[in-house]
Structures are given as C-alpha cells and as structure tokens.
C-alpha atoms as a PDB file:
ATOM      1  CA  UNK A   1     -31.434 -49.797  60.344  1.00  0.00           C
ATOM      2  CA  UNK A   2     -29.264 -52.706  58.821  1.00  0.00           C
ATOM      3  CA  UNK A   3     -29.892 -54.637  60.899  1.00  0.00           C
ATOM      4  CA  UNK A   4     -33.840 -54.104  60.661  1.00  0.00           C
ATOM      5  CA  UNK A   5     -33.521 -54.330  56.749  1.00  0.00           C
ATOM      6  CA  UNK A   6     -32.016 -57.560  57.206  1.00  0.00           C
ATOM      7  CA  UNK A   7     -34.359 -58.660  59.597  1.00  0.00           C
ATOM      8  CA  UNK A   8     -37.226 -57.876  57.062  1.00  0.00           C
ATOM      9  CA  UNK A   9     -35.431 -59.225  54.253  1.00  0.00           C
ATOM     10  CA  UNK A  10     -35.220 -62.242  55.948  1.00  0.00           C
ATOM     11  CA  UNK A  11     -38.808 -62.633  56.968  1.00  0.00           C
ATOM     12  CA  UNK A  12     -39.914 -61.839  53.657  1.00  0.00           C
ATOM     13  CA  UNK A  13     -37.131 -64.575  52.660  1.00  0.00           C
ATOM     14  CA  UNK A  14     -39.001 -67.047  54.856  1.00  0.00           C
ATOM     15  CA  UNK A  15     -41.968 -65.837  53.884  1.00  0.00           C
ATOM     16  CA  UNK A  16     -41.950 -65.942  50.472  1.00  0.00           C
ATOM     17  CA  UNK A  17     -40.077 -69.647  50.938  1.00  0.00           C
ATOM     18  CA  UNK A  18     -43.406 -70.202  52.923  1.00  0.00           C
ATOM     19  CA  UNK A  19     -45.335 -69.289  50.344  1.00  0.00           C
ATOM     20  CA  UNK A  20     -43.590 -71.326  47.627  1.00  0.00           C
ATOM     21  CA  UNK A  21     -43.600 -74.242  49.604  1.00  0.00           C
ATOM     22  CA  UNK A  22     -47.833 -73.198  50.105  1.00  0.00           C
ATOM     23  CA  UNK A  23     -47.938 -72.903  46.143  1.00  0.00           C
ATOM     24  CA  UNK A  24     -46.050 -76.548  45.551  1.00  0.00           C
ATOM     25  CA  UNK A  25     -48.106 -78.074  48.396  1.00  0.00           C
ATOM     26  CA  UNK A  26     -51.096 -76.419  46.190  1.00  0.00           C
ATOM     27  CA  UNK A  27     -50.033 -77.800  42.849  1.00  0.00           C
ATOM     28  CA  UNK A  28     -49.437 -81.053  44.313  1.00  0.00           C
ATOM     29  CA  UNK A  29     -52.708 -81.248  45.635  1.00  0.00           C
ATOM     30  CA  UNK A  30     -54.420 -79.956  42.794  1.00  0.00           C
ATOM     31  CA  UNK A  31     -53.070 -82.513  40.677  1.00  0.00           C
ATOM     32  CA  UNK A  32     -54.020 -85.062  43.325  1.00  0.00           C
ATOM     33  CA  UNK A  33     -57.175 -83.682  42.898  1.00  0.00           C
ATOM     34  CA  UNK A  34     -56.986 -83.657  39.106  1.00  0.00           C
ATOM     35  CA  UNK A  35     -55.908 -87.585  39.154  1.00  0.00           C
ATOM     36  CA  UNK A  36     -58.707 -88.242  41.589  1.00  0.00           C
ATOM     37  CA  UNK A  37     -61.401 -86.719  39.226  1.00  0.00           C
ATOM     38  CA  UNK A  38     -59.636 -88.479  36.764  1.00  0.00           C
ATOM     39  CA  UNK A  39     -59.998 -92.020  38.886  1.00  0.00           C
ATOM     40  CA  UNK A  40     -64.001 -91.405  39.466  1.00  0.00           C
ATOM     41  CA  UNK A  41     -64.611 -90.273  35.753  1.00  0.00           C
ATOM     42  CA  UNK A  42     -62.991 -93.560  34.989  1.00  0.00           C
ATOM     43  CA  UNK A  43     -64.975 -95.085  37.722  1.00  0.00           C
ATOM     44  CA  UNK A  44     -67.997 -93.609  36.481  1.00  0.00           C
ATOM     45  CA  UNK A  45     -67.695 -94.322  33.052  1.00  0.00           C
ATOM     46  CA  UNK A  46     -66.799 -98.338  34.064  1.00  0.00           C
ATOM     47  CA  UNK A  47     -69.767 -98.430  36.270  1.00  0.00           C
ATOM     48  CA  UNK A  48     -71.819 -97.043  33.294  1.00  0.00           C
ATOM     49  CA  UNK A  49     -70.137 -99.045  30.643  1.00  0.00           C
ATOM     50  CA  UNK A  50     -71.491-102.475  33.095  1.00  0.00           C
ATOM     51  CA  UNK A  51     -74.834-100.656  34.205  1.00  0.00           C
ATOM     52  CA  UNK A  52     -75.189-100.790  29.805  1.00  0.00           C
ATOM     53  CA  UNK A  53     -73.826-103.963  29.692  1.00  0.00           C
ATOM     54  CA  UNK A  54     -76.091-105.078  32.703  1.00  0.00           C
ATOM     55  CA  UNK A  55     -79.387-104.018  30.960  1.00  0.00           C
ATOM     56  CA  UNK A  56     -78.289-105.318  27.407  1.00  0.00           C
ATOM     57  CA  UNK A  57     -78.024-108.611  29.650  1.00  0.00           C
ATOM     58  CA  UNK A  58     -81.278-108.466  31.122  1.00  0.00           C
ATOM     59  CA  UNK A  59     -82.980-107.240  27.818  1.00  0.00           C
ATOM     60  CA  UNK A  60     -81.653-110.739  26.648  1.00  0.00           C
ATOM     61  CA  UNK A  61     -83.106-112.415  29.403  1.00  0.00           C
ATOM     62  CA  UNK A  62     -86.509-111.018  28.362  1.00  0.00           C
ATOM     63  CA  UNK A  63     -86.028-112.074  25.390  1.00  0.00           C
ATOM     64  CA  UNK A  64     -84.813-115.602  26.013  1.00  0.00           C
ATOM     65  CA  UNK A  65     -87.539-116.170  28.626  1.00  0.00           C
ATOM     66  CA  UNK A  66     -90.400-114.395  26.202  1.00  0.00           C
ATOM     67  CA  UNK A  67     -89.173-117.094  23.768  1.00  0.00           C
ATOM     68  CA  UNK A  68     -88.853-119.668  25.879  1.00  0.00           C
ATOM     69  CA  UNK A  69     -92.248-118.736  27.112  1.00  0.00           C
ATOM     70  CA  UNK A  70     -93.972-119.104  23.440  1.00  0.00           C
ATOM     71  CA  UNK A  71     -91.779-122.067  22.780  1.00  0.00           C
ATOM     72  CA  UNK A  72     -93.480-123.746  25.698  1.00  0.00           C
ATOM     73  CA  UNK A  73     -97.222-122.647  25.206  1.00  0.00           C
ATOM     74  CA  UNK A  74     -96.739-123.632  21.955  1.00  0.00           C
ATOM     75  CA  UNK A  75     -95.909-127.345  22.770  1.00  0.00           C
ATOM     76  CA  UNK A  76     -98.350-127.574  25.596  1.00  0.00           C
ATOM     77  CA  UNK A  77    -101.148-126.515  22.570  1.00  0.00           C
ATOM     78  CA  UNK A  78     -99.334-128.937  20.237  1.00  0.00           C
ATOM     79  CA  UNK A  79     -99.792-131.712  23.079  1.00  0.00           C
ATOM     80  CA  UNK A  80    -103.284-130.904  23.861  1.00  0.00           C
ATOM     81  CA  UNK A  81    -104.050-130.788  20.228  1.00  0.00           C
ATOM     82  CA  UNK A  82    -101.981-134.318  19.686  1.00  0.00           C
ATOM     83  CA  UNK A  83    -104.532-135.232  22.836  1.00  0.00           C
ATOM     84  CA  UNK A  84    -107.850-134.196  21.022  1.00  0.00           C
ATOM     85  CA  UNK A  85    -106.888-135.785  18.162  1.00  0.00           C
ATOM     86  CA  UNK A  86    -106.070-139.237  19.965  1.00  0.00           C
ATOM     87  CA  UNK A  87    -109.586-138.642  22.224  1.00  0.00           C
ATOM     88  CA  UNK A  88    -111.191-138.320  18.762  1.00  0.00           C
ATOM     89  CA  UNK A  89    -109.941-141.776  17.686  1.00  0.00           C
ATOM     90  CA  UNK A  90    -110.384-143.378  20.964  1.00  0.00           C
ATOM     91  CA  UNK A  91    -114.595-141.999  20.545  1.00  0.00           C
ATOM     92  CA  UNK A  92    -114.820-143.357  17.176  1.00  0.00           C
ATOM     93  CA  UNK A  93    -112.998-146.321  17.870  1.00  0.00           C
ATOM     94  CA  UNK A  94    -115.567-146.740  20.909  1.00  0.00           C
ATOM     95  CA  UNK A  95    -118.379-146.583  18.904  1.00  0.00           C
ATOM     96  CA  UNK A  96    -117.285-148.697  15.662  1.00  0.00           C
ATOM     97  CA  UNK A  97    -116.480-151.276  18.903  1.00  0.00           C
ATOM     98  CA  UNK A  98    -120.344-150.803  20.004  1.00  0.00           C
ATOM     99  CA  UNK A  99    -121.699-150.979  16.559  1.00  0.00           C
ATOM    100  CA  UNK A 100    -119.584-154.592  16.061  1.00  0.00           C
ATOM    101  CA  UNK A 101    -120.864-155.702  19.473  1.00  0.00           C
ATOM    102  CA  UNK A 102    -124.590-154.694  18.912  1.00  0.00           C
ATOM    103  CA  UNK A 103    -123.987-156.731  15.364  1.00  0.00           C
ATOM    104  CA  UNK A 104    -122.578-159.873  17.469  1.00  0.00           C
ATOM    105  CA  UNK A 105    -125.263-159.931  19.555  1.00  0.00           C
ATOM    106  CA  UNK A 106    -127.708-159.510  16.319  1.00  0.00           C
ATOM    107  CA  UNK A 107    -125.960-162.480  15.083  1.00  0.00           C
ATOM    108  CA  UNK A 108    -126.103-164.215  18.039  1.00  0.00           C
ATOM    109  CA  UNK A 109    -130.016-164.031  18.574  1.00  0.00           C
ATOM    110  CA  UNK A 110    -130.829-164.816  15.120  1.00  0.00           C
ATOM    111  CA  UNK A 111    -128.786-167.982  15.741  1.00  0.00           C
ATOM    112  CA  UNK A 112    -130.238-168.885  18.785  1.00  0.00           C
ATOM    113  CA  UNK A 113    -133.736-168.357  16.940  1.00  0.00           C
ATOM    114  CA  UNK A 114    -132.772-170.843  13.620  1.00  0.00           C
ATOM    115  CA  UNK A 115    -131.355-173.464  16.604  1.00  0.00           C
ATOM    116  CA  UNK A 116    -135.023-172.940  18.457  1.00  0.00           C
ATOM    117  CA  UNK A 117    -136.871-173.112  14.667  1.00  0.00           C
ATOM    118  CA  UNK A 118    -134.889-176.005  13.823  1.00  0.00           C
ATOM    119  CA  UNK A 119    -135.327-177.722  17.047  1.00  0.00           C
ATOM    120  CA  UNK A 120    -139.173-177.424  16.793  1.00  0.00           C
ATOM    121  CA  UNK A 121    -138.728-178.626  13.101  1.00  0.00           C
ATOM    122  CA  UNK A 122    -137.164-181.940  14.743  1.00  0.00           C
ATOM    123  CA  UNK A 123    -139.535-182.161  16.774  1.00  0.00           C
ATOM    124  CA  UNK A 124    -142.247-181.845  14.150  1.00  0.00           C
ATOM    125  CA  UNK A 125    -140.423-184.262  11.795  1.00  0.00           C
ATOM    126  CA  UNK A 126    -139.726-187.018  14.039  1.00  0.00           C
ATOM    127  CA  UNK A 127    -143.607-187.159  14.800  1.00  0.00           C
ATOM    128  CA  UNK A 128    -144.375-187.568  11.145  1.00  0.00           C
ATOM    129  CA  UNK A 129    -141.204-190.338  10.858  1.00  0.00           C
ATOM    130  CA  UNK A 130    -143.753-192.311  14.214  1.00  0.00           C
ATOM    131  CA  UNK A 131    -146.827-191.769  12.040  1.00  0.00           C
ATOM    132  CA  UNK A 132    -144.943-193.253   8.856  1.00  0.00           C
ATOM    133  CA  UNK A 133    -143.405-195.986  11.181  1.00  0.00           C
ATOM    134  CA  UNK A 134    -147.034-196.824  12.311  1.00  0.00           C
ATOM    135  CA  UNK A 135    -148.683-196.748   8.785  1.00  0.00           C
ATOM    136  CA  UNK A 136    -145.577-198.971   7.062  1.00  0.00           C
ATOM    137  CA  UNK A 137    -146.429-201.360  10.509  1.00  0.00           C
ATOM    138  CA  UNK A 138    -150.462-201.067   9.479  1.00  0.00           C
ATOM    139  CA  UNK A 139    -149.235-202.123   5.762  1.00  0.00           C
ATOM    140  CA  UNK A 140    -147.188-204.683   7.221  1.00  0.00           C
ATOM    141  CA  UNK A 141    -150.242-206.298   8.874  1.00  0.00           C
ATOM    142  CA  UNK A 142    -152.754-206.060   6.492  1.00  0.00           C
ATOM    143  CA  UNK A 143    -149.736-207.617   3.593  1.00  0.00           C
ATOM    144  CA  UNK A 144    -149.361-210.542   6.026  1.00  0.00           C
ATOM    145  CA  UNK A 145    -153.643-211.447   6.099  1.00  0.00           C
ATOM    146  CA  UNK A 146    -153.218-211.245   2.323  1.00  0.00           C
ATOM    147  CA  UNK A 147    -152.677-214.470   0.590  1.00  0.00           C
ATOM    148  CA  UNK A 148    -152.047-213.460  -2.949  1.00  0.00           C
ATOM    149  CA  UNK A 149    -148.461-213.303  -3.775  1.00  0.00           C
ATOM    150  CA  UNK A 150    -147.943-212.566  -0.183  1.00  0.00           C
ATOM    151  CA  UNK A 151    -144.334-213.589  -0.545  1.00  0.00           C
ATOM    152  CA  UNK A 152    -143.320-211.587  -3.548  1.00  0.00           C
ATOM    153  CA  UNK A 153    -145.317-208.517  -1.585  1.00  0.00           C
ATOM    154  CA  UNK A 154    -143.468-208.874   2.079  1.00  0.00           C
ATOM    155  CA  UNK A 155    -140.130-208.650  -0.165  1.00  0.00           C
ATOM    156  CA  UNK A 156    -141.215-205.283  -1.993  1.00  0.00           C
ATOM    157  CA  UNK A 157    -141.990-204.128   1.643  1.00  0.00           C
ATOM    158  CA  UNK A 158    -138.301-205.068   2.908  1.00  0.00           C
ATOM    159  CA  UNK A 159    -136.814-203.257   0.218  1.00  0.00           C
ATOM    160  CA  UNK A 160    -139.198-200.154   0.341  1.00  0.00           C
ATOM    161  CA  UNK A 161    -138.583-200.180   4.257  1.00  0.00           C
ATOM    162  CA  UNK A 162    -134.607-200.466   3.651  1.00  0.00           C
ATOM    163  CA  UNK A 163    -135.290-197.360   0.945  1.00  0.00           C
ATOM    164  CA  UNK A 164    -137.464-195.633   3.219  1.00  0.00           C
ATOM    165  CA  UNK A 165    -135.044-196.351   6.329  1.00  0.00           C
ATOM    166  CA  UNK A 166    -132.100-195.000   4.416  1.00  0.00           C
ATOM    167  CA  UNK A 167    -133.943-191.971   3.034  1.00  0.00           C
ATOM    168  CA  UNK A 168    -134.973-191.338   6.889  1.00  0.00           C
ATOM    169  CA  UNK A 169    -131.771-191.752   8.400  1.00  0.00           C
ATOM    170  CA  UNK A 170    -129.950-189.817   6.059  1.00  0.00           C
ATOM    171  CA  UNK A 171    -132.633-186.835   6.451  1.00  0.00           C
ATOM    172  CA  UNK A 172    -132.380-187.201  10.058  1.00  0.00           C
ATOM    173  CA  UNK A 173    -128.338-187.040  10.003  1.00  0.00           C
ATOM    174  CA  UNK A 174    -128.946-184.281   7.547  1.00  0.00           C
ATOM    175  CA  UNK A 175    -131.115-181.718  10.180  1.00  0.00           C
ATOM    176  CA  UNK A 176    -128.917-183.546  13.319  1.00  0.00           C
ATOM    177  CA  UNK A 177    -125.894-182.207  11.356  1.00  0.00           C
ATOM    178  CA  UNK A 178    -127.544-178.774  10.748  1.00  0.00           C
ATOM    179  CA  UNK A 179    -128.660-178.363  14.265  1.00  0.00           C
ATOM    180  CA  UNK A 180    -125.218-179.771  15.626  1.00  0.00           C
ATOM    181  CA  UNK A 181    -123.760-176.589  13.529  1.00  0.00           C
ATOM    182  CA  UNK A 182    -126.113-174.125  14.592  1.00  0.00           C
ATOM    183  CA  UNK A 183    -125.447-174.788  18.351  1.00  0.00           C
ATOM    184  CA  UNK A 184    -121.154-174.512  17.251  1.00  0.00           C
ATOM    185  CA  UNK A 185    -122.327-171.509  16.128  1.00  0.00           C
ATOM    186  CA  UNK A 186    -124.066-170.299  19.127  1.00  0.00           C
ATOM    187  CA  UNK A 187    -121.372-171.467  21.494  1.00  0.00           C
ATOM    188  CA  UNK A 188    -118.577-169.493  19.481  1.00  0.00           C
ATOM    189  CA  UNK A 189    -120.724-166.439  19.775  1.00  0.00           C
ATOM    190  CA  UNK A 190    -121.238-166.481  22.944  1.00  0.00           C
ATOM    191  CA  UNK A 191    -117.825-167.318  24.064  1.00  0.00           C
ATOM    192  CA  UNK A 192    -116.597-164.631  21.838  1.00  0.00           C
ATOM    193  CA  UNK A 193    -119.010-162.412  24.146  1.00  0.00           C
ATOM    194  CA  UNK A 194    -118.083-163.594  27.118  1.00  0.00           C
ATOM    195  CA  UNK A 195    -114.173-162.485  25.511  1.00  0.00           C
ATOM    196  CA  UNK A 196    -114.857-159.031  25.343  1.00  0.00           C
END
C-alpha cells in the first residue's frame, strides 16, 4: 500500500509538474499572443495613420491640380482675349490702310486729270501764240508797204515783239513749269503705289 501511495503521489507529482509546465507554456503564449495583438494594433493604427495621411495627400493633389486647372483656363482666356484685342487693331488698322489707299488713288486721278487739262490748255495756247505770230508777221508786212514814218514804226514793232516775246516766253515757262510739276506729282504717286 506504500508503495502504491507513493506511486500515486508521484504521478500526481509529475502530473501536477505537467500541468505547471502546461500553465507556464500557457502564460507564455498568451502573452505572445497579447504582444502580437499588440504588434497588429500598432500595425493597424500605422497603416491607418498613412491611409489618413495618404488621402490628406491626394485631397491636396485635387486641390493643386483644380487650381492649376483654373490658373491655366484662365491664361488661355487672357491670351485669347489679348488675341481679339490685337485682331481688333489689326481690322481697323486694315481698313484706315484701305481708306488712305482709296484717298491715294483719289489723289492720284485728280492729278492725272489737271496734267491731261493742262496739257490740252498747252495745246490750246500754243495755237493762239501761231495765230499771234501770224498776225504780228501780217503787221509786219503791211508796216513795211507803208511809207510814213516807216522807220520810227518798224522800231515800235521790235520793241513790242521783244515785249510780246518776253511776255510769251515767260507764260510759256510759267504752264511748262506747272505741267513739269504736275507730272512730279503723278510719278511720286504712282511710285508710292507701286510701294505698297
């Protein structure tokens, strides 16, 4: 019986040994466990903590690239604006450029007409300089079948020939002159044409 007594003590010795060892292997394990939850909380929370940080981030980025986005449209409508404006003063440019060019070549007819008028004026006066030529040479002839003071008379007809003469050629430079102008005139005009 002793020796079954010890027996059993001994067992339950081992067993309860056994079952301490069970119960530390448990508490180690549980505060593995413990530390482990511990870990992924900490885990969690850091993955959180940059999923927050993440989206405050890309909430920037929105707003960056919304602003970015109106600071552009607004420039491109500045720009087009800037564009309309210069296409405005390009138009009326254009047409205060037609109006001076219609006025050139307004100018430039009318001058071309006074060069025609004064050209058939010439013309006119040099026929009435022939007729006065060939009524002083009528004079002339009937002074010279005169006898009566025919000497003192052919010397009032030099000097009213040398009067007349002068007042001719001086009349005739005069309109030669004018005309010579009017054709400058012309020519400029038309080369300033022919410019633009």
């Amino acid at each position: 019986n002793n020796r079954k007594i010890m027996a059993d003590n001994k067992k339950i010795a081992e067993l309860e040994a056994a079952l301490s060892a069970a119960n530390k292997r448990a508490e180690e394990a549980e505060k593995r466990a413990n530390a482990a939850e511990e870990k992924l909380d900490e885990v969690e929370k850091r993955a959180k903590d940059l999923e927050a940080t993440l989206q405050d981030e890309l909430n920037l980025r929105d707003v960056e690239e919304e602003e970015t986005i109106a600071r552009v449209n607004s420039s491109a409508a500045d720009v087009l604006a800037s564009r309309d404006v210069e296409l405005t003063a390009l138009d009326k440019e254009r047409m205060e450029l037609q109006i001076l060019l219609k006025n050139k070549m307004d100018l430039l007819e009318d001058a071309e007409k006074r060069a025609t008028a004064a050209e058939a004026r010439m013309e006119v006066f040099k026929k009435e300089l022939e007729k006065l030529k060939a009524h002083q040479e009528a004079l002339r002839e009937e002074l010279d079948h005169r006898d009566v003071d025919h000497s003192i008379m052919i010397e009032r007809m030099r000097s009213l020939d040398a009067t007349l003469l002068a007042v001719v050629d001086e009349e005739v430079e005069a309109k030669e002159n004018y005309i010579a102008q009017l054709e400058a005139q012309v020519s400029k005009e038309k080369e300033a044409k022919a410019a633009e």
